[in-house]
Protein backbone atom coordinates (compact mmCIF):
# COMPACT_ATOMS: atom_id res chain seq x y z
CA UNK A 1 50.26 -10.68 7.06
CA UNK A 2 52.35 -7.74 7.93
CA UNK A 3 53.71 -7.04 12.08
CA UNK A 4 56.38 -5.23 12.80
CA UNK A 5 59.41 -7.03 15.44
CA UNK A 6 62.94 -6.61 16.14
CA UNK A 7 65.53 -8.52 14.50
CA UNK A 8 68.58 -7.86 16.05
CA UNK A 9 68.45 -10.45 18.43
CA UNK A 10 67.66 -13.26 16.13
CA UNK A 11 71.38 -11.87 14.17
CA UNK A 12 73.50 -11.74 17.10
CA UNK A 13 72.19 -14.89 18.04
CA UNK A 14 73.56 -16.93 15.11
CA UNK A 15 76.63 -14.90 15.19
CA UNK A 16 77.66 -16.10 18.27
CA UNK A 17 76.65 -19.68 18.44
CA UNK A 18 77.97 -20.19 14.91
CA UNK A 19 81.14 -18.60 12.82
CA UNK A 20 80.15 -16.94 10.03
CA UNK A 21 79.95 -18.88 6.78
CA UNK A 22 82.32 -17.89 3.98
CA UNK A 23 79.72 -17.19 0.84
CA UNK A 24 80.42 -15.84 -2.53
CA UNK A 25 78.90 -12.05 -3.39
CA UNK A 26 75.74 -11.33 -5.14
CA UNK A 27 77.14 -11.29 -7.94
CA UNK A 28 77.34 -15.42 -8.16
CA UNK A 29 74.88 -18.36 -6.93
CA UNK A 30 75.46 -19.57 -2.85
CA UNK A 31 74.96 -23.24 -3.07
CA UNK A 32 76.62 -26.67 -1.84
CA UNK A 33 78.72 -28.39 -3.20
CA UNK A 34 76.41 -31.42 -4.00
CA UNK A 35 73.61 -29.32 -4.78
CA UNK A 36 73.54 -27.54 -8.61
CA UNK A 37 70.95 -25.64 -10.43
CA UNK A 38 69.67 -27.40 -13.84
CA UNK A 39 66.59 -25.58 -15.55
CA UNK A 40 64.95 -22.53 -15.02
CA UNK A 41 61.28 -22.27 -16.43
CA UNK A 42 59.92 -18.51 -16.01
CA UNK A 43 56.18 -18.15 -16.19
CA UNK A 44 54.75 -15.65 -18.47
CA UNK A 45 52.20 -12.86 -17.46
CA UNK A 46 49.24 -14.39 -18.88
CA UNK A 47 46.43 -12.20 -16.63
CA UNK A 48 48.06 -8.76 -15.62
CA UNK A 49 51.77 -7.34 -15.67
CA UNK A 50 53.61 -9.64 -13.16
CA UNK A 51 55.49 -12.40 -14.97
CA UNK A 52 56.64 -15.48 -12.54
CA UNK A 53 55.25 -15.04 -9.03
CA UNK A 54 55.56 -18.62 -8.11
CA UNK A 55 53.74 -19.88 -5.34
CA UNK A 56 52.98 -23.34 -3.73
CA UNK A 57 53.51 -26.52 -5.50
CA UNK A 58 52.28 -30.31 -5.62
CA UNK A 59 52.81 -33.25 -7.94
CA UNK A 60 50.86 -35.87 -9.51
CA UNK A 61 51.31 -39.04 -12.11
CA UNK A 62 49.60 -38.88 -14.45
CA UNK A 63 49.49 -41.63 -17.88
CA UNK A 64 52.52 -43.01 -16.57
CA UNK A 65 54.41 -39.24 -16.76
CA UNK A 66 55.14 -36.90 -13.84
CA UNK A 67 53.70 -33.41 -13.20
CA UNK A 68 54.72 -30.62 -11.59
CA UNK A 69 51.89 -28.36 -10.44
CA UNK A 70 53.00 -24.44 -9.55
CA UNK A 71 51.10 -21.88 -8.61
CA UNK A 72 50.99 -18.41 -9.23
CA UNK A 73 50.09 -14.95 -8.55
CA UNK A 74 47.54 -14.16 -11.80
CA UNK A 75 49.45 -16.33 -14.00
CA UNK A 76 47.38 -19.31 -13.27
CA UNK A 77 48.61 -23.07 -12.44
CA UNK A 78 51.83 -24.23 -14.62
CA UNK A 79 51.61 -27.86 -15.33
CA UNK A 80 55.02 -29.19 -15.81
CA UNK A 81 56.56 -32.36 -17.09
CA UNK A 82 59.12 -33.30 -15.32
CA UNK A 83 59.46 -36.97 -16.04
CA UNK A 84 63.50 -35.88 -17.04
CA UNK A 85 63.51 -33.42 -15.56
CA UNK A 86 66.35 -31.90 -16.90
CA UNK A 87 64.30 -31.64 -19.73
CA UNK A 88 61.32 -30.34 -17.62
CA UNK A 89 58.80 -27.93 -20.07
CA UNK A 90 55.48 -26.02 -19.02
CA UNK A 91 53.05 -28.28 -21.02
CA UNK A 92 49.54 -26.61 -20.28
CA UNK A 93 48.12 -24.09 -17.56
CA UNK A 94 45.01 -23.82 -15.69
CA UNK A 95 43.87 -20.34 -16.59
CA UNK A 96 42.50 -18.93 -13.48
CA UNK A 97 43.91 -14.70 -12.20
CA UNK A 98 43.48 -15.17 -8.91
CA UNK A 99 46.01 -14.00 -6.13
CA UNK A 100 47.46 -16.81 -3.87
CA UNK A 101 47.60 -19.82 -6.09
CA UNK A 102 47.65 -22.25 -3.52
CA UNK A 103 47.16 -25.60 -4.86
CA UNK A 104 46.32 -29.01 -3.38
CA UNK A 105 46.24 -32.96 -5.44
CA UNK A 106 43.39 -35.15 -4.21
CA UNK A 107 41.28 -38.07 -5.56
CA UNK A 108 38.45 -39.53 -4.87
CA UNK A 109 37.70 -43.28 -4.11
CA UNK A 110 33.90 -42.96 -5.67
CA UNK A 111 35.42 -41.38 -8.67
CA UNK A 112 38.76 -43.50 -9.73
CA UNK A 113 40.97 -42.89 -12.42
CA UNK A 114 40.29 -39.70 -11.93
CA UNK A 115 42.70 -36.54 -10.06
CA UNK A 116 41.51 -32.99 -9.15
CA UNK A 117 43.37 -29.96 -7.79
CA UNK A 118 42.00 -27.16 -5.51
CA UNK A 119 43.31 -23.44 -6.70
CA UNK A 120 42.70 -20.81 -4.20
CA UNK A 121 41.55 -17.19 -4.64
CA UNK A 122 42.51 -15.33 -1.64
CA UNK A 123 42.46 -11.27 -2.09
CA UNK A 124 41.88 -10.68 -5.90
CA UNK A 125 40.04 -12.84 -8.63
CA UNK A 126 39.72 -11.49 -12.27
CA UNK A 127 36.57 -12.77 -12.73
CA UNK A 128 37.19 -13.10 -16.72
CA UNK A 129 40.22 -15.76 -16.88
CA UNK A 130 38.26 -19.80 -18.06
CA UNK A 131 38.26 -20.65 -14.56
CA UNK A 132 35.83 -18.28 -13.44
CA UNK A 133 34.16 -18.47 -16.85
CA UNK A 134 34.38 -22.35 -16.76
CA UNK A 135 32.55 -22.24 -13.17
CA UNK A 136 29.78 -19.82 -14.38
CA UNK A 137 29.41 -22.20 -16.97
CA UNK A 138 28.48 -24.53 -14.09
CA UNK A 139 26.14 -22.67 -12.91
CA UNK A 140 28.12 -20.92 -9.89
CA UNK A 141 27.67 -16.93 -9.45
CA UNK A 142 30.93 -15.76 -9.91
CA UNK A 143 30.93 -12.06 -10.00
CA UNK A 144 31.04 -9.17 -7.17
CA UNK A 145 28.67 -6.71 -7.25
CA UNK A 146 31.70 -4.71 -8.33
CA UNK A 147 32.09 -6.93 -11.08
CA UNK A 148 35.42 -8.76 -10.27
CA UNK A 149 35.53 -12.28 -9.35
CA UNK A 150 34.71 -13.69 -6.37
CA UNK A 151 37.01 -15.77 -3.57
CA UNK A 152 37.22 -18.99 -2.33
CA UNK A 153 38.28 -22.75 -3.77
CA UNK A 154 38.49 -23.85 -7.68
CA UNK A 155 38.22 -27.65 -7.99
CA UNK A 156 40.06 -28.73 -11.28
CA UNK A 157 40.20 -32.06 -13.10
CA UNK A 158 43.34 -32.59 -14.62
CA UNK A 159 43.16 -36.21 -15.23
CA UNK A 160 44.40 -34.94 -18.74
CA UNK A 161 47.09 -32.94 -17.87
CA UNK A 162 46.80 -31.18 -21.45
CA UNK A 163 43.23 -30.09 -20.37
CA UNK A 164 42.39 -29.35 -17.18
CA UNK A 165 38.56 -28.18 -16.59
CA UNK A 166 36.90 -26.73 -13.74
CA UNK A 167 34.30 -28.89 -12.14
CA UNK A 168 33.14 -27.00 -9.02
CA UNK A 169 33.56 -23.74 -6.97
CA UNK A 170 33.83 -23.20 -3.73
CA UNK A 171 32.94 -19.28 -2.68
CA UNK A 172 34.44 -18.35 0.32
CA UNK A 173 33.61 -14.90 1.27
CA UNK A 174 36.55 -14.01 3.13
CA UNK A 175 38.93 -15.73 0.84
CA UNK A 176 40.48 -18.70 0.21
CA UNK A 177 44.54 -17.92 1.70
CA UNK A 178 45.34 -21.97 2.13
CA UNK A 179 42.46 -24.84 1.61
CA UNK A 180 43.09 -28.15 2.54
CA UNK A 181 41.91 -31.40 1.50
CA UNK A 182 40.94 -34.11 3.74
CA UNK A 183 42.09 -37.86 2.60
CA UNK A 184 38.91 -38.80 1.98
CA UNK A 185 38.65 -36.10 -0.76
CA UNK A 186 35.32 -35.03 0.32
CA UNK A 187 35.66 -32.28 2.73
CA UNK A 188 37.68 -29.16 2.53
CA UNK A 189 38.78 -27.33 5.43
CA UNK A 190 39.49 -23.27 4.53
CA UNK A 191 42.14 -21.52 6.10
CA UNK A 192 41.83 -17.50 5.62
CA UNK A 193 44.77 -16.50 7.24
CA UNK A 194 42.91 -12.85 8.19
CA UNK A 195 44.47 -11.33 10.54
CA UNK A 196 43.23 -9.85 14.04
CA UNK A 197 40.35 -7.66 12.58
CA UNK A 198 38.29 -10.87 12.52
CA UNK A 199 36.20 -10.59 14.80
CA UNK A 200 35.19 -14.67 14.65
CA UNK A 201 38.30 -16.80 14.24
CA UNK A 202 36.99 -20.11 12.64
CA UNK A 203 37.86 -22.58 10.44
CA UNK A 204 35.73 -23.00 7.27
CA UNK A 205 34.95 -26.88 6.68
CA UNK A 206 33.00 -27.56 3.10
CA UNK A 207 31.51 -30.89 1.96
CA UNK A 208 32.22 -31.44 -1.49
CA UNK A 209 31.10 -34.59 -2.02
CA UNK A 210 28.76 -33.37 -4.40
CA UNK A 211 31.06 -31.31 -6.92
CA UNK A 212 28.09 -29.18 -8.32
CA UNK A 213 26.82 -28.37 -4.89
CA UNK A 214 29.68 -27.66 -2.18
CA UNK A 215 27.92 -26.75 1.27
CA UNK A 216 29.23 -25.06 4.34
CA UNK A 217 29.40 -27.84 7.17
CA UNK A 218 30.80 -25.62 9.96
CA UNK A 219 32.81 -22.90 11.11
CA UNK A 220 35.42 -24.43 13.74
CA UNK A 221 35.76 -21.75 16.16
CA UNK A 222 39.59 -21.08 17.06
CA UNK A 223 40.30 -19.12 20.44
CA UNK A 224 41.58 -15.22 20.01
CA UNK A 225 45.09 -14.83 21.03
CA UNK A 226 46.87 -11.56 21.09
CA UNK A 227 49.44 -10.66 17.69
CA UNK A 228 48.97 -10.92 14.00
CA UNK A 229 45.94 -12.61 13.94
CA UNK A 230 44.57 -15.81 15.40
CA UNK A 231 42.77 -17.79 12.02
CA UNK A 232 44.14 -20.33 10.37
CA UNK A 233 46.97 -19.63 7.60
CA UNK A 234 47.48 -23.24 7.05
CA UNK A 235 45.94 -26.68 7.85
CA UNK A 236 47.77 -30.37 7.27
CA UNK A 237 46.47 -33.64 7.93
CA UNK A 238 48.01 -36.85 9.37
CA UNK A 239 47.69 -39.50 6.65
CA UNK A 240 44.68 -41.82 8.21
CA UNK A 241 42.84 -38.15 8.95
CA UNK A 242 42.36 -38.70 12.15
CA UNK A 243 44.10 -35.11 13.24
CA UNK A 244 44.57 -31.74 11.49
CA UNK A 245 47.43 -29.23 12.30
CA UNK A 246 46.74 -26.13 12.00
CA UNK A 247 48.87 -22.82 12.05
CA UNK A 248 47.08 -20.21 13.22
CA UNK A 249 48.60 -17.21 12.83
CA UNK A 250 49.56 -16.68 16.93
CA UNK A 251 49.30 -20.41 17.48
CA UNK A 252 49.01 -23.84 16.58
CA UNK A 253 46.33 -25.86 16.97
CA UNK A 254 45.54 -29.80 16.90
CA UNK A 255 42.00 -30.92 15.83
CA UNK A 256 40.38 -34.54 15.71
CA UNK A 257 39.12 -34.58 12.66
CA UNK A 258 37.68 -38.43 13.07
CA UNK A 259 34.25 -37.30 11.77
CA UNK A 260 35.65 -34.62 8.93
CA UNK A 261 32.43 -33.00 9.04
CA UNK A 262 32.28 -32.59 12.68
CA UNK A 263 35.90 -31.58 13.74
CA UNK A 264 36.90 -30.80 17.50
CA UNK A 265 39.96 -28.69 18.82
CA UNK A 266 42.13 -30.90 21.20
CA UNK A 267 44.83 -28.06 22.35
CA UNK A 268 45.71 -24.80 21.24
CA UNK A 269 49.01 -23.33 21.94
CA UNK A 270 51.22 -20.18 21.76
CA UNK A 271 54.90 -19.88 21.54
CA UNK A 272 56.53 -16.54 22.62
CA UNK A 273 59.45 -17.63 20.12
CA UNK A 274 56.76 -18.16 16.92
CA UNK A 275 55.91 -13.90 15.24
CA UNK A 276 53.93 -16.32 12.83
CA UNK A 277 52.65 -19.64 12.99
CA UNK A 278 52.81 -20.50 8.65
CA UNK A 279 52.95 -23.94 9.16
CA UNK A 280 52.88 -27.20 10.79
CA UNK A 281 53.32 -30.52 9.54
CA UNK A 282 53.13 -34.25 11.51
CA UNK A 283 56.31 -36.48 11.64
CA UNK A 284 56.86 -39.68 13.19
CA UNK A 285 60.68 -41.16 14.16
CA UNK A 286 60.89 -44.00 15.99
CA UNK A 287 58.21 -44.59 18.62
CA UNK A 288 57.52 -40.53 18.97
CA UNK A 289 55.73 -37.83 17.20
CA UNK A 290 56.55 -34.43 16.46
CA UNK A 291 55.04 -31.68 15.36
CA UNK A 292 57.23 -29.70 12.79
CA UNK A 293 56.06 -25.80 12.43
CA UNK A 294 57.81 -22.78 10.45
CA UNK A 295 58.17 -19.24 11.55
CA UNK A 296 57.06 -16.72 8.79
CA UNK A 297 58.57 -14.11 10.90
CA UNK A 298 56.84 -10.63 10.32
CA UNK A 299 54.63 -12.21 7.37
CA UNK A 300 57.72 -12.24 5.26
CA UNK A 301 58.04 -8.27 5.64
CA UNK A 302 61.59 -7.45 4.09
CA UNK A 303 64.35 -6.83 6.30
CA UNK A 304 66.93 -6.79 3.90
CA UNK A 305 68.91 -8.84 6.53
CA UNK A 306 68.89 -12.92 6.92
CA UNK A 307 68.42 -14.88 9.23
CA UNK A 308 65.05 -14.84 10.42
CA UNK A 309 62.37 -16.75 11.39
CA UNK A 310 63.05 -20.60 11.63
CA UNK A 311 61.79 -24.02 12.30
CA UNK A 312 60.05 -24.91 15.62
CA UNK A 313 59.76 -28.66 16.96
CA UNK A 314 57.33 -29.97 19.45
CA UNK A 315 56.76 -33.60 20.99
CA UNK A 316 53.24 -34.74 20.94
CA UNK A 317 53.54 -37.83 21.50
CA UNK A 318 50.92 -39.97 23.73
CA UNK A 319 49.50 -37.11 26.33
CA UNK A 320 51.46 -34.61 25.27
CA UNK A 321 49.23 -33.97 22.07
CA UNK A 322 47.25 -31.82 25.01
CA UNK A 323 50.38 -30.42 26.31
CA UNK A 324 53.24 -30.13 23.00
CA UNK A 325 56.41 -30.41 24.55
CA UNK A 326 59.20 -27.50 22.44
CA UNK A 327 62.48 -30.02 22.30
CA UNK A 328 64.46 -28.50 19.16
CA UNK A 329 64.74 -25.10 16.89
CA UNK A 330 66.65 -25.10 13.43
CA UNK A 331 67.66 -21.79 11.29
CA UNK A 332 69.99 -21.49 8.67
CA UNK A 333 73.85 -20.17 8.98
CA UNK A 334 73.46 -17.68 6.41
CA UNK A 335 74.34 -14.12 7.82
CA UNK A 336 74.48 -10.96 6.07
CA UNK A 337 72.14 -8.65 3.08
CA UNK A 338 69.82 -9.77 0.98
CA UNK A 339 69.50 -9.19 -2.86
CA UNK A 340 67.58 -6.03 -2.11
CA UNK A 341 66.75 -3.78 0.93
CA UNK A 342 63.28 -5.09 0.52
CA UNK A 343 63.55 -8.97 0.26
CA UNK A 344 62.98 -10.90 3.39
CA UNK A 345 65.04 -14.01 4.52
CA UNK A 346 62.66 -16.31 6.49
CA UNK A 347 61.48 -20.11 6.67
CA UNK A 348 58.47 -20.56 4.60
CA UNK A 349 56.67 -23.77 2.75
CA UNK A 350 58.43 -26.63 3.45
CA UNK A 351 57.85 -30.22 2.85
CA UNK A 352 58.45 -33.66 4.77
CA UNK A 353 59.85 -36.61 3.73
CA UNK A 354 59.05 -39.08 6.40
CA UNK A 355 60.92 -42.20 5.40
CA UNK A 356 63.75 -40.89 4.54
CA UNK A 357 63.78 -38.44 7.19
CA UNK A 358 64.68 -35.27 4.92
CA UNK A 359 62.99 -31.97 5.04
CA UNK A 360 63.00 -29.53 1.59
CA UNK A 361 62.33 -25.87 3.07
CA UNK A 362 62.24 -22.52 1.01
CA UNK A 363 63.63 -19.64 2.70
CA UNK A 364 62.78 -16.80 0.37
CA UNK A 365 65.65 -14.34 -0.58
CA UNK A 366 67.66 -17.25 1.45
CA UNK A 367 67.06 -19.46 -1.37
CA UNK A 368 65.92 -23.48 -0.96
CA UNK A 369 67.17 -26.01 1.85
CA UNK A 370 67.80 -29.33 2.34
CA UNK A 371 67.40 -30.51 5.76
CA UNK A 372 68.43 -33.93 7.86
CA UNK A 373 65.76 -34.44 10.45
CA UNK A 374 67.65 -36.52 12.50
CA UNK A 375 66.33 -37.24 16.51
CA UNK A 376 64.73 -33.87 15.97
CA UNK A 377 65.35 -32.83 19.43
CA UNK A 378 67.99 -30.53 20.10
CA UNK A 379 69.02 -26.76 18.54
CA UNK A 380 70.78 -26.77 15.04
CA UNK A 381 71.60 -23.54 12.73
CA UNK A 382 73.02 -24.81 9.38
CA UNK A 383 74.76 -27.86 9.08
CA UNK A 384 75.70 -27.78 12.81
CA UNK A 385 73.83 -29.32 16.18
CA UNK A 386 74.79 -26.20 18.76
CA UNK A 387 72.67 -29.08 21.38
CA UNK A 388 70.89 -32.36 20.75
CA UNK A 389 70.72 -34.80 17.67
CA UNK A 390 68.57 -32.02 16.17
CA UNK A 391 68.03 -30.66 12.67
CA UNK A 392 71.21 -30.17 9.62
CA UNK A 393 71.68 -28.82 6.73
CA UNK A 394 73.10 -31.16 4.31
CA UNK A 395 72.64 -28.89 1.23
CA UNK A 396 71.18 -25.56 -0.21
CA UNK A 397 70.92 -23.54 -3.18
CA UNK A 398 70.73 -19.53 -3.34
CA UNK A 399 70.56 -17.81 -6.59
CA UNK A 400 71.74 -14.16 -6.59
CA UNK A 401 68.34 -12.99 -7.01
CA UNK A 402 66.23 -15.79 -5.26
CA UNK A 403 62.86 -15.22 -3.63
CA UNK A 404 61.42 -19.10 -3.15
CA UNK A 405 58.19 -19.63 -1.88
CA UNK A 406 58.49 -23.58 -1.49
CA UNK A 407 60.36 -26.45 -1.97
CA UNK A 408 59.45 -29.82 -2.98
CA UNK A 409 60.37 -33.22 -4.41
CA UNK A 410 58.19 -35.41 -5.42
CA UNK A 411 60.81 -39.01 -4.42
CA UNK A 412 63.92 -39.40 -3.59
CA UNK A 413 66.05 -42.05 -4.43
CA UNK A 414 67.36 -44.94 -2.58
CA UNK A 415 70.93 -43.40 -2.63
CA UNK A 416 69.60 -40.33 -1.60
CA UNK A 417 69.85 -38.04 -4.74
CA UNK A 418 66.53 -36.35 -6.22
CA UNK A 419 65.30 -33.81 -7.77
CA UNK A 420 64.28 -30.88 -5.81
CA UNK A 421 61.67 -27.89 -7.64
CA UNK A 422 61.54 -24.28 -6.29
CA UNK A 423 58.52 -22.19 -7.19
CA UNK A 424 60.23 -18.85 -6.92
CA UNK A 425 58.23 -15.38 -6.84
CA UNK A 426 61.19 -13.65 -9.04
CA UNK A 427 62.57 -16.41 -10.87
CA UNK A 428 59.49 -19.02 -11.92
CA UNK A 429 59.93 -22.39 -11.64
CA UNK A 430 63.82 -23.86 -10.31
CA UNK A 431 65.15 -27.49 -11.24
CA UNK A 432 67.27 -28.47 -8.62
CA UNK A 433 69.56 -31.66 -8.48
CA UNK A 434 70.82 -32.96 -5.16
CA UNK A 435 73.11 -35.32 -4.92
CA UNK A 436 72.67 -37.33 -1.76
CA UNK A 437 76.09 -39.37 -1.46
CA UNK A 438 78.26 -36.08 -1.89
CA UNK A 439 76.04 -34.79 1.61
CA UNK A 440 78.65 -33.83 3.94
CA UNK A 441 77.84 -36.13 7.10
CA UNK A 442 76.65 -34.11 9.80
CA UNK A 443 77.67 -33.14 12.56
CA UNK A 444 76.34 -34.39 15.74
CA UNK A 445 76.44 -32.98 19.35
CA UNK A 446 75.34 -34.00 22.48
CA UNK A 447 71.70 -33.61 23.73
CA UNK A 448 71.22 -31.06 27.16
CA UNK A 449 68.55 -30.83 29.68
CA UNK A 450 67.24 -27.42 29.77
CA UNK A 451 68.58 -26.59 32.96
CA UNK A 452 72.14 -27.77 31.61
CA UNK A 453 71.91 -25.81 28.31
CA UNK A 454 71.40 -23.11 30.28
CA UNK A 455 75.26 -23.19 31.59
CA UNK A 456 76.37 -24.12 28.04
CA UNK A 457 78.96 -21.29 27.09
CA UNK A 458 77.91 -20.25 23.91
CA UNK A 459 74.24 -20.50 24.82
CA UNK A 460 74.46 -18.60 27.88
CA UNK A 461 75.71 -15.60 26.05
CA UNK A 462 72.17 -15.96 24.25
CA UNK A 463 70.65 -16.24 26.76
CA UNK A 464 71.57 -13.22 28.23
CA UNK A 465 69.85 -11.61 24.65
CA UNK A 466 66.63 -10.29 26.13
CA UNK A 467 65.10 -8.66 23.71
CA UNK A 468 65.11 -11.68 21.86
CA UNK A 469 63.30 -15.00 23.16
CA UNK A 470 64.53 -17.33 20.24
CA UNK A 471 67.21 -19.62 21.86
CA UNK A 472 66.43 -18.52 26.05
CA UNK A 473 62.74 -20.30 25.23
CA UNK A 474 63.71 -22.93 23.01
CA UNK A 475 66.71 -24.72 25.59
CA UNK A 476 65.53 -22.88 28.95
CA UNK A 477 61.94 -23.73 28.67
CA UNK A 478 61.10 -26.90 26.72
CA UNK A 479 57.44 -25.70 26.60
CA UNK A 480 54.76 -23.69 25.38
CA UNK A 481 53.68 -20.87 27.51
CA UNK A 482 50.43 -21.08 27.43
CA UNK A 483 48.14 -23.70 26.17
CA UNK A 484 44.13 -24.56 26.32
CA UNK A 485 42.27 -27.23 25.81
C-alpha cells in the first residue's frame, strides 16, 4: 500500500485554521492532561528477528476474566489479561508467523460456550509455527510449492484462553490483508487490500459453517477506480448484518449483506479528499446515520512530518445510503517532525463507541486519540470545531517513540474514564488510562452551509490551497464526486 502525494497542503492547512499547539520535545511523552501511560508489555520475537510489531486488536470475556487479543507481525497473537489492568500480563500466545495479524472475536449460536478468533496471513506465512502445523494436523494443505506457508484465514478456539487451538483454515490465495466476520459467525468476507495490479477487484465471501470444510461462496465484484488500488482493505458490519462497509482502497462501498452468502453492492463512491480508503465504520446519533471512514494517506508511507491523513464523515441516512452525503472532516492539531525521518503520522484503526459517542483512533508516530463524536457534522482539527458541532479531541497520548497501529477499549465507564490499549509496531502492547471527568469540555462552533463556509475567513485562505483538496471539498462540496450504483 505504497502511492506517492503531496503533503504540503494538508500542513499549511492546519497551520492556518489552528495555532500551533505548544508540545514538549522528543525527548519526553506528548499527552493530556487526563490521559497517562500505565504498563507497557513488549512482545518478544518468537518466529524471526522483529520483536513487538503490534497490530490490530479485539477483546473477549472469558471465565469471568478479560482478554486482550493483539496481533502481530511473526510474533503470533498475545493474549492478555487485563481484568486490572494495571496489572495487565501476556498469559499465552497463539503461535502462528504470519505477516498482518489481523484478528477478529466471533461465536457461534450452534456452538455456545464456545469463542473463536480469525488470524490473518496476508504476504508471508512460516509454514512451521503450531498454527500451520495445528491446521495440517486437520487435514488442510498448508505448504507452497516453495515450501513456506500458505495465506489466507486461521480460525482459533480460545475458549481457554491458556490454550488456544486451531480448528480450521481458510486458504486464500491472494492473502488474507483484513477478514471479517459476519454476526452470524458463519460467513467470512476477505478483504485483500491488493492494489491496482488486480486485474479482478472482488470481495472473497467463505462459508464456514462447517469448520473442517470452509468453501468459497463468491467473489463480490467491486468496480475499478483509478489510484492505489480498488479491493477491499477493510470490511465492517452493522450489528443486525444487514449492510457491510467496505474500504476499498479508492473508495467506499456499501453492500446488503441480508443473505451473507449472496451479498449485493448498493453504491460505490470516491472522494477526491480520501489517498486511501483504510476504513469505515457505521454510527448512529439521533435519528441519522453516518458513515465514519479513515484516511491512511499514502499507505502510511513515512513523511517524517504530521499531520496527515484524517477522518472522513458521510450521511447515509434514508436515500442517501445511494448517494453519501460528506458533512464533517476531523485531523489532529499536532504539527511538526516525527520520531524519525521515516515514521508516518496518519489516522489508522480506530474504534467506535456508539453509546457513549467516543471514538479511540491510533495515529501512528502521532500516537493514540481520544475523540468526542459529537453532531458529527461540521470540520474539527484537535480539540477545536473550525465549523459545525463536529468531531474533538478530548485526550491523547504520544510516546517519544510511538508508532500505534490501533486503539481500543473494551467499556467505558459511566463517568467516562476507561482503559484504553495501543498495539504499537515499536513499542508492543500500551496501557492507557483516561480519565473522563478531567476531559476538557469542548469547544463548540457554529454549523455553515457550504456556500457560507466558503466566505468563512480562515477557511477561505484554504480554500485558496489548490494543490490540496482536503478542506475546499470537505465545506465547498458536501459530496462525493462521483458515485455508482
Amino acid at each position: 500500500m505504497r502511492s506517492p502525494r503531496t503533503i504540503a497542503g494538508a500542513a499549511a492547512l492546519v497551520a492556518i485554521c489552528l495555532p500551533t499547539a505548544a508540545h514538549a520535545s522528543h525527548g519526553a511523552d506528548q499527552h493530556s492532561a487526563n490521559m497517562s501511560l500505565v504498563k507497557n508489555l513488549p512482545y518478544a520475537a518468537n518466529n524471526g528477528t522483529t520483536p513487538n510489531y503490534g497490530t490490530d486488536i479485539e477483546f473477549a470475556t472469558l471465565g469471568g476474566r478479560q482478554y486482550a487479543l493483539a496481533g502481530s507481525y511473526r510474533n503470533g497473537l498475545q493474549i492478555v489479561d487485563i481484568t486490572k489492568p494495571r496489572e495487565a500480563q501476556i498469559v499465552s500466545r497463539y503461535d502462528c508467523g504470519v505477516t498482518q495479524g489481523d484478528v477478529q472475536v466471533f461465536g457461534r449460536p450452534d456452538l455456545p460456550g464456545r469463542t473463536f478468533v480469525t488470524y490473518t496471513s496476508d504476504t508471508y506465512g512460516d509454514g512451521t509455527s503450531t498454527c500451520y502445523r495445528e491446521a495440517e494436523a486437520l487435514g488442510f494443505a498448508i505448504k507452497k510449492s516453495n515450501g513456506s506457508g500458505k495465506n489466507g484465514t486461521f480460525v482459533a478456539d480460545i475458549t481457554d484462553p491458556l490454550n488456544p487451538v486451531t480448528v480450521s483454515f481458510v486458504e486464500v490465495p491472494q492473502g488474507s490483508h483484513n477478514m471479517t466476520v459476519h454476526p452470524s459467525g458463519r460467513f467470512l468476507y476477505n478483504s485483500n487490500s491488493d492494489l491496482i495490479t488486480s486485474p479482478l477487484p472482488a470481495i472473497e465471501i467463505y462459508d464456514i459453517t462447517d469448520f473442517a470444510a470452509p468453501r468459497l461462496v463468491k467473489e463480490l465484484a467491486l468496480p475499478t477506480r483509478p489510484g492505489l488500488g480498488t479491493e477491499s482493505h477493510d470490511i465492517t458490519f452493522n450489528r443486525g448484518g444487514s449492510r457491510a462497509y467496505s474500504a476499498a482502497l479508492s473508495q467506499g462501498v456499501i453492500i446488503d449483506s441480508t443473505n451473507p452468502g449472496d451479498p449485493s453492492v448498493i453504491t460505490s463512491f470516491v472522494d477526491p479528499a480520501i489517498n486511501v480508503w483504510h476504513q469505515t465504520d457505521p454510527v448512529t446519533v439521533g435519528d441519522r446515520t453516518f458513515l465514519i471512514a479513515e484516511d491512511e494517506f499514502a499507505g502510511a508511507v513515512g513523511t517524517g512530518q504530521c499531520p496527515n491523513g484524517g477522518v472522513h464523515i458521510y450521511d447515509i441516512t434514508g436515500a442517501n445510503e445511494l448517494n453519501p452525503v460528506k458533512v464533517g472532516y476531523w485531523n489532529i492539531d499536532t504539527i511538526g517532525a516525527t520520531f524519525a525521518p521515516t515514521d508516518s503520522c496518519t489516522a489508522h484503526v480506530f474504534d467506535v463507541h456508539e453509546k457513549e459517542q467516543l471514538l479511540t483512533i491510533a495515529y501512528y508516530n502521532g500516537g493514540v486519540r481520544v475523540v468526542d463524536l459529537g453532531g458529527l457534522a461540521g470540520v474539527g482539527l484537535g480539540g477545536t470545531s473550525v465549523t459545525g458541532d463536529g468531531l474533538r479531541q478530548i485526550g491523547f497520548y504520544r510516546t517519544q517513540n510511538a508508532n500505534a497501529w490501533s486503539a481500543k477499549t473494551p467499556r467505558i465507564q459511566g463517568n467516562g474514564d476507561f482503559y484504553l490499549y495501543g498495539n504499537d509496531i515499536r513499542r508492543g502492547l500500551d496501557v492507557f488510562r483516561f480519565d473522563g471527568e478531567k476531559a476538557k469540555p469542548a469547544e463548540k462552533g457554529k454549523w455553515m452551509p457550504g456556500s457560507t463556509a466558503y466566505r468563512f475567513p480562515a477557511l477561505g485562505q484554504v480554500l485558496a490551497l489548490d494543490d490540496d483538496p482536503l478542506l475546499q471539498y470537505t465545506v465547498a462540496e458536501g459530496g462525493p464526486a462521483a458515485h455508482d450504483h
